[in-house]
C-alpha atoms as a PDB file:
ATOM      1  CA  UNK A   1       0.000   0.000   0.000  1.00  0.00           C
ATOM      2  CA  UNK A   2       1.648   3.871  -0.843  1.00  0.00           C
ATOM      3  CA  UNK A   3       2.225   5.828   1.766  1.00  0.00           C
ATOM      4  CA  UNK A   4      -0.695   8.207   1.041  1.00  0.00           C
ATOM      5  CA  UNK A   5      -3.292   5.464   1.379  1.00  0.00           C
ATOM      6  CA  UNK A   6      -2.289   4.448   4.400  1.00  0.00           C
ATOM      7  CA  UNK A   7      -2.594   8.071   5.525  1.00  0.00           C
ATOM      8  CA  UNK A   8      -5.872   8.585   4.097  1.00  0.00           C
ATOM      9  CA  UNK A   9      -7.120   5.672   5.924  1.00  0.00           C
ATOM     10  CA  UNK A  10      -5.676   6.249   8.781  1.00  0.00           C
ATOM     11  CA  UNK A  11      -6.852  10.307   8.385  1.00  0.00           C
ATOM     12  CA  UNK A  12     -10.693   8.773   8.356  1.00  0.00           C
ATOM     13  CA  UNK A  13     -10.278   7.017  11.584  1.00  0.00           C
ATOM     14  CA  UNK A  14      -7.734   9.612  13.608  1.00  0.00           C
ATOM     15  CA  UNK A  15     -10.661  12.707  12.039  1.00  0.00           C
ATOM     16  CA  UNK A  16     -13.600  10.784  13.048  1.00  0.00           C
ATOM     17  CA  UNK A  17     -12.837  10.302  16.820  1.00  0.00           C
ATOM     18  CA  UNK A  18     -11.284  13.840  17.185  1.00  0.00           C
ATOM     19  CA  UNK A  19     -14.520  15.099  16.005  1.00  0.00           C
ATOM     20  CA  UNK A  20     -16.419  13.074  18.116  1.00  0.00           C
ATOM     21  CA  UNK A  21     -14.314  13.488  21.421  1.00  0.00           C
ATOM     22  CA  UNK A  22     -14.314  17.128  20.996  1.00  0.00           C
ATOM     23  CA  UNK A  23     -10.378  16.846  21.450  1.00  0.00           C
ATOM     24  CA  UNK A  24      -8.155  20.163  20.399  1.00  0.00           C
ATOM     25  CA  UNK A  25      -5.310  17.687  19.802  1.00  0.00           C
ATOM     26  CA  UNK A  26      -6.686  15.710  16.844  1.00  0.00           C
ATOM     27  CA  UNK A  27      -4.242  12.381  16.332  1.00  0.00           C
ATOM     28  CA  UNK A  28      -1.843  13.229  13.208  1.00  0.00           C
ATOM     29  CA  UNK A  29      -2.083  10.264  11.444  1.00  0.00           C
ATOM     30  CA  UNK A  30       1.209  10.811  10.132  1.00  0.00           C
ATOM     31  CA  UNK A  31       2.532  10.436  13.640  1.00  0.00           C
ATOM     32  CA  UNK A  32       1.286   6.719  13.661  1.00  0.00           C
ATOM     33  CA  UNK A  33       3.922   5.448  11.063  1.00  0.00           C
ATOM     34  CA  UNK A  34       6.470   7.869  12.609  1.00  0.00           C
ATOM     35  CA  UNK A  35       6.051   6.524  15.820  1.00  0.00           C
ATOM     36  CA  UNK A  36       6.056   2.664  14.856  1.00  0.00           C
ATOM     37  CA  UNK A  37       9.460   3.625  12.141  1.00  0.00           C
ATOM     38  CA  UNK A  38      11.608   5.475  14.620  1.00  0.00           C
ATOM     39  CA  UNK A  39      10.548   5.048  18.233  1.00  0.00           C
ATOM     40  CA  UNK A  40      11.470   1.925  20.359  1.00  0.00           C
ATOM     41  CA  UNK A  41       9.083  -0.287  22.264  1.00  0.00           C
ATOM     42  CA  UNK A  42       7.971   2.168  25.406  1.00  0.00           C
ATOM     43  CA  UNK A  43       8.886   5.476  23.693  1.00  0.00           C
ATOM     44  CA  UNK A  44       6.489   8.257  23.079  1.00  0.00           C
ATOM     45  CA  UNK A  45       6.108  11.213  20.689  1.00  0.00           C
ATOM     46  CA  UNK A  46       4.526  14.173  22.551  1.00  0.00           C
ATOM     47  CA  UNK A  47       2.996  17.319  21.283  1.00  0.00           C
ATOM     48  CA  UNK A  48       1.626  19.931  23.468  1.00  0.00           C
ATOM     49  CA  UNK A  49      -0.995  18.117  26.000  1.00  0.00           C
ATOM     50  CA  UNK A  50      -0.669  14.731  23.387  1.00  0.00           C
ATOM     51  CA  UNK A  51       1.481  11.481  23.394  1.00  0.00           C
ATOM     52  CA  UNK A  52       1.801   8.892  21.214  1.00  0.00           C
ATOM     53  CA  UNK A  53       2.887   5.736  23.005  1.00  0.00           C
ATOM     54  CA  UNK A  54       4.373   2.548  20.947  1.00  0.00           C
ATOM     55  CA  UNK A  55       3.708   0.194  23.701  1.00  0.00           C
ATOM     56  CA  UNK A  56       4.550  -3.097  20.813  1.00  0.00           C
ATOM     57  CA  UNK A  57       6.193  -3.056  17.099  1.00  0.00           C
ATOM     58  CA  UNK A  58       6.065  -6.161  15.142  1.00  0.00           C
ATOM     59  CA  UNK A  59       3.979  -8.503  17.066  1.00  0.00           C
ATOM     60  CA  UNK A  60       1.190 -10.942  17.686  1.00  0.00           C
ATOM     61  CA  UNK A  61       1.128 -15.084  17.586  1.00  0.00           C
ATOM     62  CA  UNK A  62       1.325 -16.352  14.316  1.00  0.00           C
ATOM     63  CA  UNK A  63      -1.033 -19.324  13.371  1.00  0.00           C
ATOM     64  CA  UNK A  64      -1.069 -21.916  10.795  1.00  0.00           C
ATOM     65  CA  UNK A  65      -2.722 -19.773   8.417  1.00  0.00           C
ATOM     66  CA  UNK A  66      -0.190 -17.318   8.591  1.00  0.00           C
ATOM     67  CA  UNK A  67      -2.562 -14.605  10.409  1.00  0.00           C
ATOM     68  CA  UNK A  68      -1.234 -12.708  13.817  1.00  0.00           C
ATOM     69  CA  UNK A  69      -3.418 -12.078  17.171  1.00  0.00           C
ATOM     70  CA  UNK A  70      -2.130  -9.670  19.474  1.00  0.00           C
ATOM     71  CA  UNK A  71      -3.445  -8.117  22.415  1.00  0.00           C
ATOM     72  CA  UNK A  72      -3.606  -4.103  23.180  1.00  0.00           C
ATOM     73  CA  UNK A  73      -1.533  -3.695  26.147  1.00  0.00           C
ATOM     74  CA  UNK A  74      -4.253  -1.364  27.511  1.00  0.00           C
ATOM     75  CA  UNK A  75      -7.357  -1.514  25.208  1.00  0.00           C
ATOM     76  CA  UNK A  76      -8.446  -4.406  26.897  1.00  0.00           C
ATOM     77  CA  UNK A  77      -9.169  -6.121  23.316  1.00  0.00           C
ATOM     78  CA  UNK A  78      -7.297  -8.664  20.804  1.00  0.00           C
ATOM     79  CA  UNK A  79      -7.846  -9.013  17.463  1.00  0.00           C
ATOM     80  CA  UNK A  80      -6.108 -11.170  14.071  1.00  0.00           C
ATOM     81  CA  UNK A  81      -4.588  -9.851  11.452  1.00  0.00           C
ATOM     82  CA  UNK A  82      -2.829 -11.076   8.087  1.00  0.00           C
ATOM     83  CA  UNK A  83       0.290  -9.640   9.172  1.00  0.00           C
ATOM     84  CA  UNK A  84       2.597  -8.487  12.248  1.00  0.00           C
ATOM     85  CA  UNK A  85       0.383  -6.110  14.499  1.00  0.00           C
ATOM     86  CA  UNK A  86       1.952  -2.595  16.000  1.00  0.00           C
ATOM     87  CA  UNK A  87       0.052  -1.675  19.354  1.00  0.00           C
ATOM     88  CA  UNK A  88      -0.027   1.933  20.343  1.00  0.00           C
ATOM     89  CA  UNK A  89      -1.624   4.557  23.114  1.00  0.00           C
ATOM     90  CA  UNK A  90      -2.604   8.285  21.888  1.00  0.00           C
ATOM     91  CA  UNK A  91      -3.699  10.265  25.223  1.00  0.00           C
ATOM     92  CA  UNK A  92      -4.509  13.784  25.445  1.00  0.00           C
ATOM     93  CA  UNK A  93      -5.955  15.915  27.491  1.00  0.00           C
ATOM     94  CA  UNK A  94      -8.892  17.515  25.884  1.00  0.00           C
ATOM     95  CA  UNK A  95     -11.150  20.838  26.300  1.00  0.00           C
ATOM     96  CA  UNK A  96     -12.509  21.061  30.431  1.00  0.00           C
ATOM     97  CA  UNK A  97      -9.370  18.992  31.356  1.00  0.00           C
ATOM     98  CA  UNK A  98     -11.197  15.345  29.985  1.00  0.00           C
ATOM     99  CA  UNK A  99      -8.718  12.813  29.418  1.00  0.00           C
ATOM    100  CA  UNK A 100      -9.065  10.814  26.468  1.00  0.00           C
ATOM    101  CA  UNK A 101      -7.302   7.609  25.680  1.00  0.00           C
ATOM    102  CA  UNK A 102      -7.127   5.948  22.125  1.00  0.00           C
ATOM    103  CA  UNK A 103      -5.465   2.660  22.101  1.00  0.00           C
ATOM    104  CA  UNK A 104      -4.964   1.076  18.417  1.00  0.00           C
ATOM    105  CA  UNK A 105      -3.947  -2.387  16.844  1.00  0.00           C
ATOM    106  CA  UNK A 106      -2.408  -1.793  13.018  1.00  0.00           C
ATOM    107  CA  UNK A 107      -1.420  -4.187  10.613  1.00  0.00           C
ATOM    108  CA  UNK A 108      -0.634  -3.987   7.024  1.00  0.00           C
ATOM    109  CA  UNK A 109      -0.218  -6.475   3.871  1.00  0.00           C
ATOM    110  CA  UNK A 110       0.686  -5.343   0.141  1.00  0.00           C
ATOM    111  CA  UNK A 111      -2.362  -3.767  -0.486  1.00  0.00           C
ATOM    112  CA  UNK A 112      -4.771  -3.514   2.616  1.00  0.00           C
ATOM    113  CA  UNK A 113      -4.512  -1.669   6.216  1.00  0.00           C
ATOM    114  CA  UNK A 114      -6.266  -3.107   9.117  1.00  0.00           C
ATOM    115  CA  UNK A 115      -6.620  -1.202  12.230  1.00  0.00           C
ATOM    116  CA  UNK A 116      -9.117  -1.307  15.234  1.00  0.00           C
ATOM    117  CA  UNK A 117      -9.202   1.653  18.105  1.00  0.00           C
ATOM    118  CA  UNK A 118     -11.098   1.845  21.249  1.00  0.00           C
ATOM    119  CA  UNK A 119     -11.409   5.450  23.247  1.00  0.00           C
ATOM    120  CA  UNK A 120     -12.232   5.660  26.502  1.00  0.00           C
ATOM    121  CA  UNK A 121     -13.317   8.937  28.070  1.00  0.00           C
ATOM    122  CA  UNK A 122     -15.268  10.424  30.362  1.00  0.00           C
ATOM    123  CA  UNK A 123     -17.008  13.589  28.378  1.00  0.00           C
ATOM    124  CA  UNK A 124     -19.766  11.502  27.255  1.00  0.00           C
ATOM    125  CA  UNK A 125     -22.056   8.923  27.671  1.00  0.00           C
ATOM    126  CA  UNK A 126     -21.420   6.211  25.333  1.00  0.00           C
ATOM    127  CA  UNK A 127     -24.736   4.941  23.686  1.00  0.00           C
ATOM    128  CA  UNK A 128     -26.292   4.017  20.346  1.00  0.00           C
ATOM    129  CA  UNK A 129     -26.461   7.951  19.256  1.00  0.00           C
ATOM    130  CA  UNK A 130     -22.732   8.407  19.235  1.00  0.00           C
ATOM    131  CA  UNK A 131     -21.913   5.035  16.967  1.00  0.00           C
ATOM    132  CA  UNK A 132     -24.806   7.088  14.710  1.00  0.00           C
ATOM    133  CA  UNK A 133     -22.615  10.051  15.021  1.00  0.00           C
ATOM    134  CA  UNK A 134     -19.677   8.390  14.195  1.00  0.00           C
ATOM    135  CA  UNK A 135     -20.504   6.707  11.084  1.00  0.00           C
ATOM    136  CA  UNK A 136     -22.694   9.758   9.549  1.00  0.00           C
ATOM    137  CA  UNK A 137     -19.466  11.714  10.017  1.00  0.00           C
ATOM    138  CA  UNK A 138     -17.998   8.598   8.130  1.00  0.00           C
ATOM    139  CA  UNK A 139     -20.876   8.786   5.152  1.00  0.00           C
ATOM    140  CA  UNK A 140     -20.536  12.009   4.513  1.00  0.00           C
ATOM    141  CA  UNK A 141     -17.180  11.687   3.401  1.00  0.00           C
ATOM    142  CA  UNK A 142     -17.513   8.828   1.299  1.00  0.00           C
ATOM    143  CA  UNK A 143     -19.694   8.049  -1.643  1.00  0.00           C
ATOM    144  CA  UNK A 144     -21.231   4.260  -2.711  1.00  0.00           C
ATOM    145  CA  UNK A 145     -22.049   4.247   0.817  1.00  0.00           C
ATOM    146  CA  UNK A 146     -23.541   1.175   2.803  1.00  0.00           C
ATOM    147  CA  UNK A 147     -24.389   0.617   6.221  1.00  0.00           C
ATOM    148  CA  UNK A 148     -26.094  -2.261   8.786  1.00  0.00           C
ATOM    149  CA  UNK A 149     -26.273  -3.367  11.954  1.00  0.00           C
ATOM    150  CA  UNK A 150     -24.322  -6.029  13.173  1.00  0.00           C
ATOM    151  CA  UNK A 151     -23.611  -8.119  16.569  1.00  0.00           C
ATOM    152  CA  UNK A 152     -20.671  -9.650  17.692  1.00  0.00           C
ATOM    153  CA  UNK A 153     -21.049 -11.697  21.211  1.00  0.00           C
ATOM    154  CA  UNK A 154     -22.089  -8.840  23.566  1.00  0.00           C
ATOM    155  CA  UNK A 155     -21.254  -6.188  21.110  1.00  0.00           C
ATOM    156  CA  UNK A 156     -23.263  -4.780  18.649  1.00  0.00           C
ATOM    157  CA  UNK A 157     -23.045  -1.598  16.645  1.00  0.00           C
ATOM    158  CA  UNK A 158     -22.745  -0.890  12.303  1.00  0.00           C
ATOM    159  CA  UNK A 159     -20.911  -1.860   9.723  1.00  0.00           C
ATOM    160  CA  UNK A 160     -20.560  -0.269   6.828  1.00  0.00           C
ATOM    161  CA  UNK A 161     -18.182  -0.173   3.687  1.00  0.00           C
ATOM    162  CA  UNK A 162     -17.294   2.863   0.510  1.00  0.00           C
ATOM    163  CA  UNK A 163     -15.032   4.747  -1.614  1.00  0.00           C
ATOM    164  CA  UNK A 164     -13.753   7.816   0.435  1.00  0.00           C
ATOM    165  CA  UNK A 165     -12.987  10.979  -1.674  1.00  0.00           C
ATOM    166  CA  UNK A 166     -10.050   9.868  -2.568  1.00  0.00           C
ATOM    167  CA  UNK A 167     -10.671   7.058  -4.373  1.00  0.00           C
ATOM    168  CA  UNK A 168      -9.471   4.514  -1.216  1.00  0.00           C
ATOM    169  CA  UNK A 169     -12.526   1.396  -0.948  1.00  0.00           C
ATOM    170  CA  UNK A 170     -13.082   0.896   2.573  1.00  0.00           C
ATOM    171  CA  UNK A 171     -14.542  -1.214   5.219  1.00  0.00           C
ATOM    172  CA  UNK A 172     -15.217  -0.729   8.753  1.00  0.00           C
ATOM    173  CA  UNK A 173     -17.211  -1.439  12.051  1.00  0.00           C
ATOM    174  CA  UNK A 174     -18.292   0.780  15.054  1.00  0.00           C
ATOM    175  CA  UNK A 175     -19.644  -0.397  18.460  1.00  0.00           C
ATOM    176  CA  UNK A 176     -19.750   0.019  21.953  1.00  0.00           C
ATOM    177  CA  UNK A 177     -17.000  -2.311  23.704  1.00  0.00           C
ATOM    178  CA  UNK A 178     -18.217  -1.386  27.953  1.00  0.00           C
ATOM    179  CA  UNK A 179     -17.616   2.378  28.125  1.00  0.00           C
ATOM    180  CA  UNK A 180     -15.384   2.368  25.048  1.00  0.00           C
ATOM    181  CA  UNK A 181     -16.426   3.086  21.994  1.00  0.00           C
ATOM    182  CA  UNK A 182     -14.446   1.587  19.221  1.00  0.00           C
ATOM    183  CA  UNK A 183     -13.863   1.474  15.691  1.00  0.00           C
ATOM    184  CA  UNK A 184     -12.484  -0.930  12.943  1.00  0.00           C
ATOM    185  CA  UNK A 185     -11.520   0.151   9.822  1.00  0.00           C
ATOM    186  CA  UNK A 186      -9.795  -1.584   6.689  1.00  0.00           C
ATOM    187  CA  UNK A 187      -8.950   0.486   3.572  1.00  0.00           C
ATOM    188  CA  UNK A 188      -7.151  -0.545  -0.197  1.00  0.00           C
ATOM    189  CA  UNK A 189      -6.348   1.263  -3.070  1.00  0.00           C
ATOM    190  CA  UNK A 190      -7.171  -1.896  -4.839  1.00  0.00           C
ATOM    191  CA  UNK A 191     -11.361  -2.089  -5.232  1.00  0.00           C
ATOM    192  CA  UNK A 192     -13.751  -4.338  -3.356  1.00  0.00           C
ATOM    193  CA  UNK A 193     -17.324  -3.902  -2.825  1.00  0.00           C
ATOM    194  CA  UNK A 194     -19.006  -4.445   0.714  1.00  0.00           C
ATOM    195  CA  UNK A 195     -16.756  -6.259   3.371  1.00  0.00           C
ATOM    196  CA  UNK A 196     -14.329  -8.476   1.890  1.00  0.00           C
ATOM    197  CA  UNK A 197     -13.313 -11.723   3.460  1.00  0.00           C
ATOM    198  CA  UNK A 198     -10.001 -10.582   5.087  1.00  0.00           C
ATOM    199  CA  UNK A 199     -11.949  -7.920   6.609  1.00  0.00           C
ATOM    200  CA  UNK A 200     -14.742 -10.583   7.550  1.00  0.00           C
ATOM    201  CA  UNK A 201     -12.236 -12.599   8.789  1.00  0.00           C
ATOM    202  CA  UNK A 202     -10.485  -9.467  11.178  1.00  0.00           C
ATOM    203  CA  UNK A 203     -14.059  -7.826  12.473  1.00  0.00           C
ATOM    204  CA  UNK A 204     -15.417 -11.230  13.663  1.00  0.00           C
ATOM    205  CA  UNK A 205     -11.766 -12.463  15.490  1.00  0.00           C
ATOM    206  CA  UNK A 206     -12.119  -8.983  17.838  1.00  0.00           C
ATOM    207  CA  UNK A 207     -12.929  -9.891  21.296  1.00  0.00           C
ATOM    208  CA  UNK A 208     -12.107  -8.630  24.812  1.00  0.00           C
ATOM    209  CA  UNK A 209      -9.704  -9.496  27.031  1.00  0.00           C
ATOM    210  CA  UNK A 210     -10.074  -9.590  30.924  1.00  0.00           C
ATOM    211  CA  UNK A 211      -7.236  -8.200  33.246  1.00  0.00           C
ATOM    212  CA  UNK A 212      -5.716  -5.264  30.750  1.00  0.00           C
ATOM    213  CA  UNK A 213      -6.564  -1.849  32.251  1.00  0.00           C
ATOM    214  CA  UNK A 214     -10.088  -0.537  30.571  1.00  0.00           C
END
């Protein structure tokens, strides 16, 4: 995948939760690959009241399919993807002094990037209105636009799939996981139509993880 691909899909998840959180520290999503190139395991990048936190480069447990499951070290999730998994933490502390956490699983093959994030906070309640929110803001940058509910164990929210304005197909999920509110995104330059099988196959291995800090 080029390098501005990956940015634009990493642009339409990092734009969506800023807007959402009501953060004045919107994640770069520049920073992301910056942070997973040049920082070691532990190290953060911090900018004004923000930090960017690469908590794991590189990992997961490869299975005999050749797909990787790692666990966020403090999203409290795990997920499998089709290729190493980087783990990071994006905090800041937003308008009226609300911390906001973002932790993030990101993997990417030749063509596709897969990445999940859950955001805790403590602004808002989180209920069926803001995954609404989340995935109009979602729609109305993208066109061929499709949407439906969907449940996964105890979670349940919409999934949905487009072209952003860009040209970049996309596919992605957003739910309630607890209090967090998370969302799972997979973008290609290369075209698909509604949620491809490797994307199938990511959404429905997400599942929570007892004993990580939610």
């Amino acid at each position: 995948m080029t390098a501005a691909a990956r940015t634009k899909l990493m642009a339409c998840v990092a734009l969506t939760y800023a807007s959402v959180a009501y953060t004045q520290a919107p994640l770069d999503p520049a920073s992301i690959d910056t942070a997973v190139a040049n920082l070691e395991v532990g190290q953060s990048l911090t900018q004004g009241n923000s930090k960017l936190t690469l908590n794991q480069r590189a990992t997961g447990t490869k299975d005999e399919k050749g797909w990787f499951t790692a666990t966020s070290s403090r999203g409290g999730f795990a997920v499998r993807f089709p290729a190493p998994i980087n783990d990071l933490t994006y905090s800041v502390v937003a308008e009226g002094g609300v911390q906001i956490e973002e932790n993030m699983l990101t993997s990417e093959t030749a063509t596709t990037r897969f990445m999940v994030m859950c955001m805790k906070q403590a602004a808002f309640p989180v209920s069926a209105e803001i995954i609404d929110r989340t995935v109009g803001m979602v729609e109305s940058q993208s066109h061929q636009f499709k949407s439906e509910h969907f449940k996964n164990g105890s979670m349940a929210g919409l999934q949905y799939s487009g072209i952003d304005a860009a040209g970049l197909y996309f596919a992605g999920q957003t739910f309630v996981m607890a209090k967090q509110i998370c969302q799972f995104m997979v973008g290609s330059p290369d075209a698909f139509q509604g949620i491809p099988p490797d994307a199938r196959t990511a959404f429905d291995s997400f599942r929570t993880v007892s004993g990580v800090n939610k």
